[in-house]
N, C-alpha and C. Protein backbone atom coordinates (compact mmCIF):
# COMPACT_ATOMS: atom_id res chain seq x y z
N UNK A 1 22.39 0.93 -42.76
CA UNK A 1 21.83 0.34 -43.96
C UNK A 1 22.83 0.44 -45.09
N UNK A 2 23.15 -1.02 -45.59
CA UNK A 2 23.69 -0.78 -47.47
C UNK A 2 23.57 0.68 -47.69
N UNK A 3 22.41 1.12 -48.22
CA UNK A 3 21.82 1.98 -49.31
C UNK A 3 22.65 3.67 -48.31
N UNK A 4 22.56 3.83 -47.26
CA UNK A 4 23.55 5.10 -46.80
C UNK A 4 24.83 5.10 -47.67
N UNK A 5 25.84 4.02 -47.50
CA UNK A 5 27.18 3.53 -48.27
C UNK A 5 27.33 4.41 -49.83
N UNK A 6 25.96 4.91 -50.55
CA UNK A 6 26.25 5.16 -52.06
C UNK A 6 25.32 6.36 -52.14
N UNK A 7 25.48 7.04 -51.22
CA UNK A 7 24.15 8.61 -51.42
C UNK A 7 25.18 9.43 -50.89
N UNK A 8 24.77 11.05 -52.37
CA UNK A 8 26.10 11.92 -51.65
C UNK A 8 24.83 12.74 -51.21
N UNK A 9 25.06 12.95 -50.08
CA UNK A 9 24.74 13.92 -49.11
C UNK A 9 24.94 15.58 -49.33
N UNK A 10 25.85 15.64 -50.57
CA UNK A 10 26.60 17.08 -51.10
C UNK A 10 25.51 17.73 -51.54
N UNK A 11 24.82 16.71 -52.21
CA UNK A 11 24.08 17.95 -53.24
C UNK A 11 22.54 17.72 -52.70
N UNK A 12 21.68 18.78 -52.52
CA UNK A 12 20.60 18.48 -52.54
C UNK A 12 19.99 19.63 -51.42
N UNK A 13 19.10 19.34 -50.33
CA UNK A 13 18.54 20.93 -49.33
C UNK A 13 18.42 19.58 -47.81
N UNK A 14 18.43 20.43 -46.70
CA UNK A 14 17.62 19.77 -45.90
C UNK A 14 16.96 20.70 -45.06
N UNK A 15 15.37 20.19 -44.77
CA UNK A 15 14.61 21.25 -43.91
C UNK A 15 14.33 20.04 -42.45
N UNK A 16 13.09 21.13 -42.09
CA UNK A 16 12.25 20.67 -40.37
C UNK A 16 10.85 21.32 -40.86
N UNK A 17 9.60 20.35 -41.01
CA UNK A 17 8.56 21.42 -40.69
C UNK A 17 8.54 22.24 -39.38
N UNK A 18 8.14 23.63 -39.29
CA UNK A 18 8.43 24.10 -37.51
C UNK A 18 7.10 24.43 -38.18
N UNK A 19 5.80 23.92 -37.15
CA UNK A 19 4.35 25.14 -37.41
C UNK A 19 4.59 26.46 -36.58
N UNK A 20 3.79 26.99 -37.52
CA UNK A 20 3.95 28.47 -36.61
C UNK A 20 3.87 29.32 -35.25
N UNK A 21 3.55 28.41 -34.53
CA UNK A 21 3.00 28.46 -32.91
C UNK A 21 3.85 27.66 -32.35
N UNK A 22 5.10 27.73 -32.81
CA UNK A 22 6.09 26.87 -32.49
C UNK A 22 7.42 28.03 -31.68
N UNK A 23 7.74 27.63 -30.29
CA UNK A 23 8.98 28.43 -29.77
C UNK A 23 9.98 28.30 -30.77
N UNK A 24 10.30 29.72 -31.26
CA UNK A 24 11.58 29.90 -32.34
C UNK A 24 13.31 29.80 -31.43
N UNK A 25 12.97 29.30 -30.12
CA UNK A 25 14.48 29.60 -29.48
C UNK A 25 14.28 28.60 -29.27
N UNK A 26 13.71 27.21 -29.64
CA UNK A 26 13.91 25.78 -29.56
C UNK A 26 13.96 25.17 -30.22
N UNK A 27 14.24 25.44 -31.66
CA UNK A 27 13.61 24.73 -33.12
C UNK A 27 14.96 24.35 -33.37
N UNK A 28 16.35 24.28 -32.89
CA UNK A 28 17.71 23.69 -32.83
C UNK A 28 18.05 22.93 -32.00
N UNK A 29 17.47 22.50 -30.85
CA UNK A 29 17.15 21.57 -30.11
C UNK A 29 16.43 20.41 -30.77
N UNK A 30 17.21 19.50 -31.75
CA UNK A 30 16.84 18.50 -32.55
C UNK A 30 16.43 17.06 -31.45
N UNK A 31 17.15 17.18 -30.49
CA UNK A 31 17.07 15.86 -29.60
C UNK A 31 16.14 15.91 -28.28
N UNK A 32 15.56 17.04 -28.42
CA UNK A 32 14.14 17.31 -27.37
C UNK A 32 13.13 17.15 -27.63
N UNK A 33 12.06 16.77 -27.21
CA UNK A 33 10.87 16.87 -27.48
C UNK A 33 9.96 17.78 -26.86
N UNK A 34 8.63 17.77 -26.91
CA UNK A 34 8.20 19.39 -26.84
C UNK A 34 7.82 19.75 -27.11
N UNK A 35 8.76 20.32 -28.40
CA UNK A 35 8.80 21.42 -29.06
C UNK A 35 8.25 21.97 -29.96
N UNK A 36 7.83 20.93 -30.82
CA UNK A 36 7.14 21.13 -31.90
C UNK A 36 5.45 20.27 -31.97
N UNK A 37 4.31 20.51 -32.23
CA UNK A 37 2.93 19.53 -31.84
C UNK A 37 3.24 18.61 -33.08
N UNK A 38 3.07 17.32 -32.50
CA UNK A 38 3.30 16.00 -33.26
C UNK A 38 2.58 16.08 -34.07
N UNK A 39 1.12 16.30 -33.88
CA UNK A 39 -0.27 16.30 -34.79
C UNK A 39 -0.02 16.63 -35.96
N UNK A 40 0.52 18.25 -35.84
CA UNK A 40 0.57 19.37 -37.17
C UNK A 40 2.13 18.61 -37.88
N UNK A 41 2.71 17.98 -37.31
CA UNK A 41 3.84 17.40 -37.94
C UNK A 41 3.66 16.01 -38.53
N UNK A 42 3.18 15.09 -38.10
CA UNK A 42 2.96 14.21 -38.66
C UNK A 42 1.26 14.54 -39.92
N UNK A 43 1.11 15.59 -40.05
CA UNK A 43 -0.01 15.96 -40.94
C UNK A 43 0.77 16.12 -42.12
N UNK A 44 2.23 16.87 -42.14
CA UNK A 44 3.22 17.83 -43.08
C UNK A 44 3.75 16.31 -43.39
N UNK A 45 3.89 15.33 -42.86
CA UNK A 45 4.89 14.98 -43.02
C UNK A 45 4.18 13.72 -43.88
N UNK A 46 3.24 13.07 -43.22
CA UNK A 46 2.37 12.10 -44.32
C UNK A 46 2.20 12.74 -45.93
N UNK A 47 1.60 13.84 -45.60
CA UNK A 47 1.42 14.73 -47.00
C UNK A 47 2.49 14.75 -48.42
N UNK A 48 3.86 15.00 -47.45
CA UNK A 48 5.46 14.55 -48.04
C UNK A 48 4.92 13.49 -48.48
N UNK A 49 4.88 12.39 -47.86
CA UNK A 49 5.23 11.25 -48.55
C UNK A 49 4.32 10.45 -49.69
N UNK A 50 2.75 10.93 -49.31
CA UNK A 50 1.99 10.88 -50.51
C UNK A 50 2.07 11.80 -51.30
N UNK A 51 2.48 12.67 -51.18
CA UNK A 51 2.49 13.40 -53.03
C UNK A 51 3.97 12.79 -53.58
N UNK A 52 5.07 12.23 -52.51
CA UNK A 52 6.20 12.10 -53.30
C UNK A 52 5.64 10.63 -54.01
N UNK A 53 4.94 9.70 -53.28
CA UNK A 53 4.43 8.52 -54.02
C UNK A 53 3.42 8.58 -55.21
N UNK A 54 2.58 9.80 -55.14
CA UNK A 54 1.91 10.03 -56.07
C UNK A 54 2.10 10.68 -57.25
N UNK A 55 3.54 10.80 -57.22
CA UNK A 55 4.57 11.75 -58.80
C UNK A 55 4.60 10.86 -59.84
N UNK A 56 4.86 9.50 -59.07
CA UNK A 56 5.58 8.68 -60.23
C UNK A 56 5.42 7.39 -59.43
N UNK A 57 4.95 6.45 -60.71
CA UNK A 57 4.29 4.99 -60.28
C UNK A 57 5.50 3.92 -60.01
N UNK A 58 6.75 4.36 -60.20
CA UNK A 58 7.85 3.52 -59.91
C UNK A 58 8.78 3.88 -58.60
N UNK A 59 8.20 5.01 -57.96
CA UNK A 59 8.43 5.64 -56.48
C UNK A 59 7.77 4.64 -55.54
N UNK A 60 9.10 4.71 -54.94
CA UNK A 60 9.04 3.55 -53.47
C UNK A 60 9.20 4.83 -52.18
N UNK A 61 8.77 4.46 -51.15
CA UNK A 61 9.64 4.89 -50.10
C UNK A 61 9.77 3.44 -48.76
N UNK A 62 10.37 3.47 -48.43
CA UNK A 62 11.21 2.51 -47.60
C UNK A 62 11.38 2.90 -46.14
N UNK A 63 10.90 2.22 -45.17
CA UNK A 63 11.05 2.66 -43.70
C UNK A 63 12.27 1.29 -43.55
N UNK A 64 13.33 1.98 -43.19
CA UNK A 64 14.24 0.84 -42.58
C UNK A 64 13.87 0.22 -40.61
N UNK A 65 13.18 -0.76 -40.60
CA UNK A 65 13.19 -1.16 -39.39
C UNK A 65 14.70 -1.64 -38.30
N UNK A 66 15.17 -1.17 -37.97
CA UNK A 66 16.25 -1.02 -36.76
C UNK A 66 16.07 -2.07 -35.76
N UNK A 67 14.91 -1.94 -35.39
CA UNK A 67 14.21 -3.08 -33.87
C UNK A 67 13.74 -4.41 -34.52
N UNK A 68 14.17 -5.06 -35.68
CA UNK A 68 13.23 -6.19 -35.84
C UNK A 68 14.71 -7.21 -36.76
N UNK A 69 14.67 -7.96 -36.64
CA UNK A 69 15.11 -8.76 -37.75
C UNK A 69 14.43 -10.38 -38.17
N UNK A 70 14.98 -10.54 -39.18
CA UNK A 70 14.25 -12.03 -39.87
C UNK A 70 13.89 -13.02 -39.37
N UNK A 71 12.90 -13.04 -38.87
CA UNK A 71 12.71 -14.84 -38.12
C UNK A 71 11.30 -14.02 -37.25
N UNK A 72 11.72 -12.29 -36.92
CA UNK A 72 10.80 -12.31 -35.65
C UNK A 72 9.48 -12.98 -35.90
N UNK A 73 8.66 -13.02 -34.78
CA UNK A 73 7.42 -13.88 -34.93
C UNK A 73 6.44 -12.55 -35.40
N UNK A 74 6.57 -11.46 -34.72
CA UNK A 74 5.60 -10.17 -34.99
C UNK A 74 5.48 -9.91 -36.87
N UNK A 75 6.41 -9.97 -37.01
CA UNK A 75 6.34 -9.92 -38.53
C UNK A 75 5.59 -10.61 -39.60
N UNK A 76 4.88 -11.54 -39.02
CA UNK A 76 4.20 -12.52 -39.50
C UNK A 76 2.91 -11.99 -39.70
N UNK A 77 2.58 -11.49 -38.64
CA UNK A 77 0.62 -10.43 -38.44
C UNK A 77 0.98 -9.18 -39.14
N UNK A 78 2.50 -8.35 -39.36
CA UNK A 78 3.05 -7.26 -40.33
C UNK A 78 1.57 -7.16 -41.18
N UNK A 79 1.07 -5.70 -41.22
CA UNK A 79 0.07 -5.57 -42.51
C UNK A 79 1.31 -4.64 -43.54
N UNK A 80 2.09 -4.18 -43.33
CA UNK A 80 3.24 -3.62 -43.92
C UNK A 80 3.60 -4.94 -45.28
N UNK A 81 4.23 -4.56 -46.30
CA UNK A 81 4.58 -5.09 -47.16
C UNK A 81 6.25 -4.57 -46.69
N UNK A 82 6.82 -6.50 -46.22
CA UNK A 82 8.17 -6.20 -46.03
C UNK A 82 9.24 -6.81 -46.49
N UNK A 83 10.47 -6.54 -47.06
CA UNK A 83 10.96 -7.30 -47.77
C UNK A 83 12.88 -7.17 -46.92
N UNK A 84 13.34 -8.15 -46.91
CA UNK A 84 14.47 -8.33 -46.09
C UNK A 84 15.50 -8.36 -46.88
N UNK A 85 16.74 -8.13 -46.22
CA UNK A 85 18.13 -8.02 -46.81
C UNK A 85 18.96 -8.61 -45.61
N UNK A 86 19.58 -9.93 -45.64
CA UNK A 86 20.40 -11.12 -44.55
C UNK A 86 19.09 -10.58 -43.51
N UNK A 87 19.34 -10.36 -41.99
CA UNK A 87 18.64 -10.21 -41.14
C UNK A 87 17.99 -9.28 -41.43
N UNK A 88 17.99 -7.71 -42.33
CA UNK A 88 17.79 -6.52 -42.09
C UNK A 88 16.20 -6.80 -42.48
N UNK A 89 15.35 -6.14 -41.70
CA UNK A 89 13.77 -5.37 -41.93
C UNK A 89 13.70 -4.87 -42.66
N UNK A 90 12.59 -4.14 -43.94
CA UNK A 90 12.36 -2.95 -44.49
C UNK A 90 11.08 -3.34 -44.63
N UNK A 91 10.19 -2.07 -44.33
CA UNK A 91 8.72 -1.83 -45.13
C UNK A 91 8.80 -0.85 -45.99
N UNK A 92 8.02 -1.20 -46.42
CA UNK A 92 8.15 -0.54 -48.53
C UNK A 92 6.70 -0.39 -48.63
N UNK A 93 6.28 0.69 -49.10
CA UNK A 93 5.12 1.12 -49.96
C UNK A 93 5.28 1.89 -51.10
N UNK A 94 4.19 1.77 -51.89
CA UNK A 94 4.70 1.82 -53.48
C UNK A 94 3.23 2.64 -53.70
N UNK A 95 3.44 2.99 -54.72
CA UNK A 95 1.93 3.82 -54.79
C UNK A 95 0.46 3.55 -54.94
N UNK A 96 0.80 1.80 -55.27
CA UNK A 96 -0.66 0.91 -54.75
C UNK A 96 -0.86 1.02 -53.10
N UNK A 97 -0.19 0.98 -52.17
CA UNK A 97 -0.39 0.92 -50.97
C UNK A 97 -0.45 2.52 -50.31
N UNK A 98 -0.27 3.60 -50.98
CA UNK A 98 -0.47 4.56 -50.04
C UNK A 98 -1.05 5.35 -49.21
N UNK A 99 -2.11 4.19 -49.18
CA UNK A 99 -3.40 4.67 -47.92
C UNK A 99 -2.84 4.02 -46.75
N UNK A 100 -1.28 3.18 -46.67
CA UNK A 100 -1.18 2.51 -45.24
C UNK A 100 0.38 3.12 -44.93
N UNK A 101 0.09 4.89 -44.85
CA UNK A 101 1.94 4.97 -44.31
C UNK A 101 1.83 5.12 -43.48
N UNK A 102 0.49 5.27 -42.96
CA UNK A 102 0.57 5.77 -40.97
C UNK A 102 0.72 4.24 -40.56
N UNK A 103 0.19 3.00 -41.09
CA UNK A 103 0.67 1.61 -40.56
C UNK A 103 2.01 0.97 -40.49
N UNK A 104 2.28 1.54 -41.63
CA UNK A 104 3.65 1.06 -42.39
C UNK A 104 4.64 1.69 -41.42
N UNK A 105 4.55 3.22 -40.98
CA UNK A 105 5.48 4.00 -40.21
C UNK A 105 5.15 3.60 -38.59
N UNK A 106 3.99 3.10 -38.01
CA UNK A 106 3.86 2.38 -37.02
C UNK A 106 4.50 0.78 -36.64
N UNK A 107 4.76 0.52 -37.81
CA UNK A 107 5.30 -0.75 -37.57
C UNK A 107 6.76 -1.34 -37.67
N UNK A 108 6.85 0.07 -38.40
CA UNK A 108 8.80 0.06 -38.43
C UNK A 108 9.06 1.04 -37.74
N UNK A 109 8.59 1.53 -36.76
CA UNK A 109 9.03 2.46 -36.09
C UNK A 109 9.52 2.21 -34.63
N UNK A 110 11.11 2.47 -34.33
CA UNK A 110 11.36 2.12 -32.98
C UNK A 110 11.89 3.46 -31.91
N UNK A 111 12.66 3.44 -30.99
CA UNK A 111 12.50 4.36 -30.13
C UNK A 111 14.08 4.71 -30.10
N UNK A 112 14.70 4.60 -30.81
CA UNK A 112 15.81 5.22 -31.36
C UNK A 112 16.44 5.85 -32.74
N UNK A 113 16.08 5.28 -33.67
CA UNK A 113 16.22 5.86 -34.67
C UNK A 113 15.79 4.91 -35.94
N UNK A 114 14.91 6.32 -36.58
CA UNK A 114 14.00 6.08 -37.72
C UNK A 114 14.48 6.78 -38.97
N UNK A 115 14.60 5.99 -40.12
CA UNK A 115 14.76 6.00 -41.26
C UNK A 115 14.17 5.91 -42.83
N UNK A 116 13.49 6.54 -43.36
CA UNK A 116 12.60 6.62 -44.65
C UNK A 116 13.22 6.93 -45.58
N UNK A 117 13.60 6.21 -46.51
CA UNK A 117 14.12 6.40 -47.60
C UNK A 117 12.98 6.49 -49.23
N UNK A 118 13.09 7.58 -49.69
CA UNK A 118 12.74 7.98 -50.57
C UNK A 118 13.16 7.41 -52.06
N UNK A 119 12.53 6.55 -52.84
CA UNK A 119 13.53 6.06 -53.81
C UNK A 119 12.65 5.47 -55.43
N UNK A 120 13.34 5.03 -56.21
CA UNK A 120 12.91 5.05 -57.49
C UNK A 120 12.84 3.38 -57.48
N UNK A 121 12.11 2.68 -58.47
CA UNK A 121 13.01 0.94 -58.62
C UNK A 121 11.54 0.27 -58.83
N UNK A 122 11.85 -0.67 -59.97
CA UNK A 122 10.79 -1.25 -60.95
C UNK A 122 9.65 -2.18 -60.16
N UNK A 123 8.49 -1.36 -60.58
CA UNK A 123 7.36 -1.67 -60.09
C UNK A 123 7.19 -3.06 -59.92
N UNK A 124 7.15 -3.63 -61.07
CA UNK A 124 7.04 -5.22 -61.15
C UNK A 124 7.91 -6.07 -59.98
N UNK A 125 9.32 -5.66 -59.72
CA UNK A 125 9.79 -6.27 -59.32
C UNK A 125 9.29 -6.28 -57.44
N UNK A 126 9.27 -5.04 -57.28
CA UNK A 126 9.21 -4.27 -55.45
C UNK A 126 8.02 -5.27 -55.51
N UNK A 127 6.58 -5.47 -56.45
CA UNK A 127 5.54 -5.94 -56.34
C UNK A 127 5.38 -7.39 -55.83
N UNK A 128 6.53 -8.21 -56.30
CA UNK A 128 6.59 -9.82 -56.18
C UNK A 128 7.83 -10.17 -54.68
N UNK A 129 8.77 -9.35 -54.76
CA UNK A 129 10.07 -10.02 -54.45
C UNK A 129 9.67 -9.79 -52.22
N UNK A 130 10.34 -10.54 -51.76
CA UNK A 130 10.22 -10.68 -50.30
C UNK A 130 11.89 -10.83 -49.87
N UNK A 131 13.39 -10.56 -50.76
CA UNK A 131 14.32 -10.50 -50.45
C UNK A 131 15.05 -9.43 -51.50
N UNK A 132 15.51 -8.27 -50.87
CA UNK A 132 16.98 -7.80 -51.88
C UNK A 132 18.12 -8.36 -51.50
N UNK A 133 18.48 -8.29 -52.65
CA UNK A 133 19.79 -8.41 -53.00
C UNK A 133 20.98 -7.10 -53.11
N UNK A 134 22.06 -7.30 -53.50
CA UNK A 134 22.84 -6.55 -53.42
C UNK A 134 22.74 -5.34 -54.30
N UNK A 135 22.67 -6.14 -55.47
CA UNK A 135 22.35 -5.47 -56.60
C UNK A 135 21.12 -4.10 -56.47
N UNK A 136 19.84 -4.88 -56.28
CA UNK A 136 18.47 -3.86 -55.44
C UNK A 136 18.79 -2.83 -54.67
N UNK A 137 19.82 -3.02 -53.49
CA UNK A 137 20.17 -1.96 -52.87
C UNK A 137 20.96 -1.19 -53.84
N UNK A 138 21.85 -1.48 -54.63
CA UNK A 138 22.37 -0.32 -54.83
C UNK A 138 21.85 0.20 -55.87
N UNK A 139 20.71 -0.29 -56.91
CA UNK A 139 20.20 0.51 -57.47
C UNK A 139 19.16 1.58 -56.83
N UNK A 140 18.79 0.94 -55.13
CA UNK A 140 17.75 1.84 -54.68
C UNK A 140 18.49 3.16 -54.59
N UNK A 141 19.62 2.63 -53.96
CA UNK A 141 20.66 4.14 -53.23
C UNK A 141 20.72 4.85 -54.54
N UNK A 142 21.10 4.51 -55.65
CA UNK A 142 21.54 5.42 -56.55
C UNK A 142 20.31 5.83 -56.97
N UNK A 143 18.99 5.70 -56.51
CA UNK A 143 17.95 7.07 -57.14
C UNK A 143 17.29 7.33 -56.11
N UNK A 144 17.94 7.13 -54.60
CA UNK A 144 17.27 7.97 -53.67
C UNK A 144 17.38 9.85 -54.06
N UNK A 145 15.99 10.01 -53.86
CA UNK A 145 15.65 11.49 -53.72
C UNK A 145 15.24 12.16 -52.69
N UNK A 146 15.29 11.14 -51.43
CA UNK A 146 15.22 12.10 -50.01
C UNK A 146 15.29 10.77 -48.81
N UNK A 147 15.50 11.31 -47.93
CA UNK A 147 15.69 10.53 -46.69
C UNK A 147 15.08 11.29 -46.13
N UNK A 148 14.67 10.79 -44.39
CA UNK A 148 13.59 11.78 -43.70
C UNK A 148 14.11 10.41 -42.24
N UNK A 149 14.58 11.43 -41.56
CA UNK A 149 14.88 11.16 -40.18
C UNK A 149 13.90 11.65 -39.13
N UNK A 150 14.16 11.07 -37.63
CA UNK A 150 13.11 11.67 -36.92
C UNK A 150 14.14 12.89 -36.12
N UNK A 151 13.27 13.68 -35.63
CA UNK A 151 13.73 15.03 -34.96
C UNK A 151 12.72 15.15 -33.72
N UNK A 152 13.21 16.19 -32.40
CA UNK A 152 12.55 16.28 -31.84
C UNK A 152 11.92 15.53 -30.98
N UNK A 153 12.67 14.56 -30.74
CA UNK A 153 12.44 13.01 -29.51
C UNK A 153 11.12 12.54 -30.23
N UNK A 154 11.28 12.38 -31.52
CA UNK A 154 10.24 11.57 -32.05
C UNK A 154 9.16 12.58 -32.09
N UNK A 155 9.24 13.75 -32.02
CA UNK A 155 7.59 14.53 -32.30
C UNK A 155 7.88 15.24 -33.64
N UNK A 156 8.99 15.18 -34.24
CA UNK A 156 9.14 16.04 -35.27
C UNK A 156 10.08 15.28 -36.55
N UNK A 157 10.79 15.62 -37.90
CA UNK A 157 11.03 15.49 -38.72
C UNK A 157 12.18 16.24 -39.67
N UNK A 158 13.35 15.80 -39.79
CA UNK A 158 14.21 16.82 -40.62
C UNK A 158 14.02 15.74 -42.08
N UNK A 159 14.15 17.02 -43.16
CA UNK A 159 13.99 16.19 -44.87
C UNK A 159 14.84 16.52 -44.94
N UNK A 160 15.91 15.21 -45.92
CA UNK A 160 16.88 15.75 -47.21
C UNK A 160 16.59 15.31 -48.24
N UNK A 161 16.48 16.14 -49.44
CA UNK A 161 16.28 15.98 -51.03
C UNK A 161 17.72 16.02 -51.16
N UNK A 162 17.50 14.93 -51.81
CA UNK A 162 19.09 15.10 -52.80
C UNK A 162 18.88 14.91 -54.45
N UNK A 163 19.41 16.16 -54.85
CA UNK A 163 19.14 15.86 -56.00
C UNK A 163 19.82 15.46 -56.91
C-alpha cells in the first residue's frame, strides 16, 4: 500500500493480545496457529478498534483488501463502505459505521495477509468520496496512529501505535 511508503515505524510500541490460558512457550510462534483462542482475541481486538473510533469523530480505520481489485463483481453486494485507489480495495469505517467492523473485517479479509490501518482525515470528505487520490493517501499515512496485522495463522493480532 501507498500509505506504508510515509510511516516511521521508529517511534511508537508494538504488542499481541496473549489471554491468559495461553501456552507461554508459543506466543513467538507468530506464523502458527493454535495458539492463541480466536474468540478471546477477536473480542480484544474489536474493542481496539471501537474505542480507537470512538476518541475522535475524524478517526478512520482502513482494512486494506489484498484479494480484490476494481471492477470485481463481489464488490457490488460489499455492505462495507469502500473506496479505491487505481485497482487497490480499501474498506473504511468512520465512527458513523462502527457497529459493522466484524463485516467490514470479513469482507476485506483474505488468507494471506491482513492490514488495518488506523488513521485521522476529514469527515466530510471519507463521507462522500468512492476514489483517493494521491494526495488522501498521504495525508492518511502522515496521521496514522496504529496498524494492526494478523498473527498466529489468522487466530491472533500484533498492534503498532506509532506515535
Amino acid at each position: 500500500m501507498e500509505t506504508l511508503k510515509n510511516i516511521n515505524f521508529e517511534i511508537g510500541k508494538s504488542f499481541t493480545y496473549i489471554p491468559i490460558d495461553t501456552d507461554k512457550t508459543k506466543i513467538y510462534k507468530f506464523k502458527r496457529g493454535d495458539i492463541v483462542d480466536l474468540n478471546k482475541t477477536k473480542v480484544f481486538y474489536k474493542r481496539y478498534l471501537e474505542k480507537y473510533l470512538a476518541n475522535e469523530s475524524e478517526n478512520i480505520i482502513i482494512f486494506e483488501n489484498s484479494a480484490s481489485k476494481k471492477g470485481d463483481k463481489w464488490l457490488n453486494i460489499s455492505k462495507s463502505k469502500i473506496i479505491s485507489y487505481g485497482d487497490d480495495i480499501y474498506h473504511v469505517l468512520t465512527p458513523e459505521n462502527i457497529n459493522e467492523i466484524e463485516i467490514t473485517r470479513q469482507e476485506a479479509t483474505n488468507a494471506w495477509l491482513n492490514i488495518t490501518f488506523l488513521s485521522h482525515f476529514s469527515k466530510k470528505k471519507i463521507l462522500t468520496i468512492k476514489t483517493f487520490d494521491k494526495d488522501d493517501l498521504f495525508e492518511i499515512s502522515k496521521n496514522v496512529k496504529g496498524i494492526v496485522v494478523d498473527a498466529y495463522d489468522l487466530d491472533g493480532f500484533i498492534f503498532c501505535e506509532i506515535c
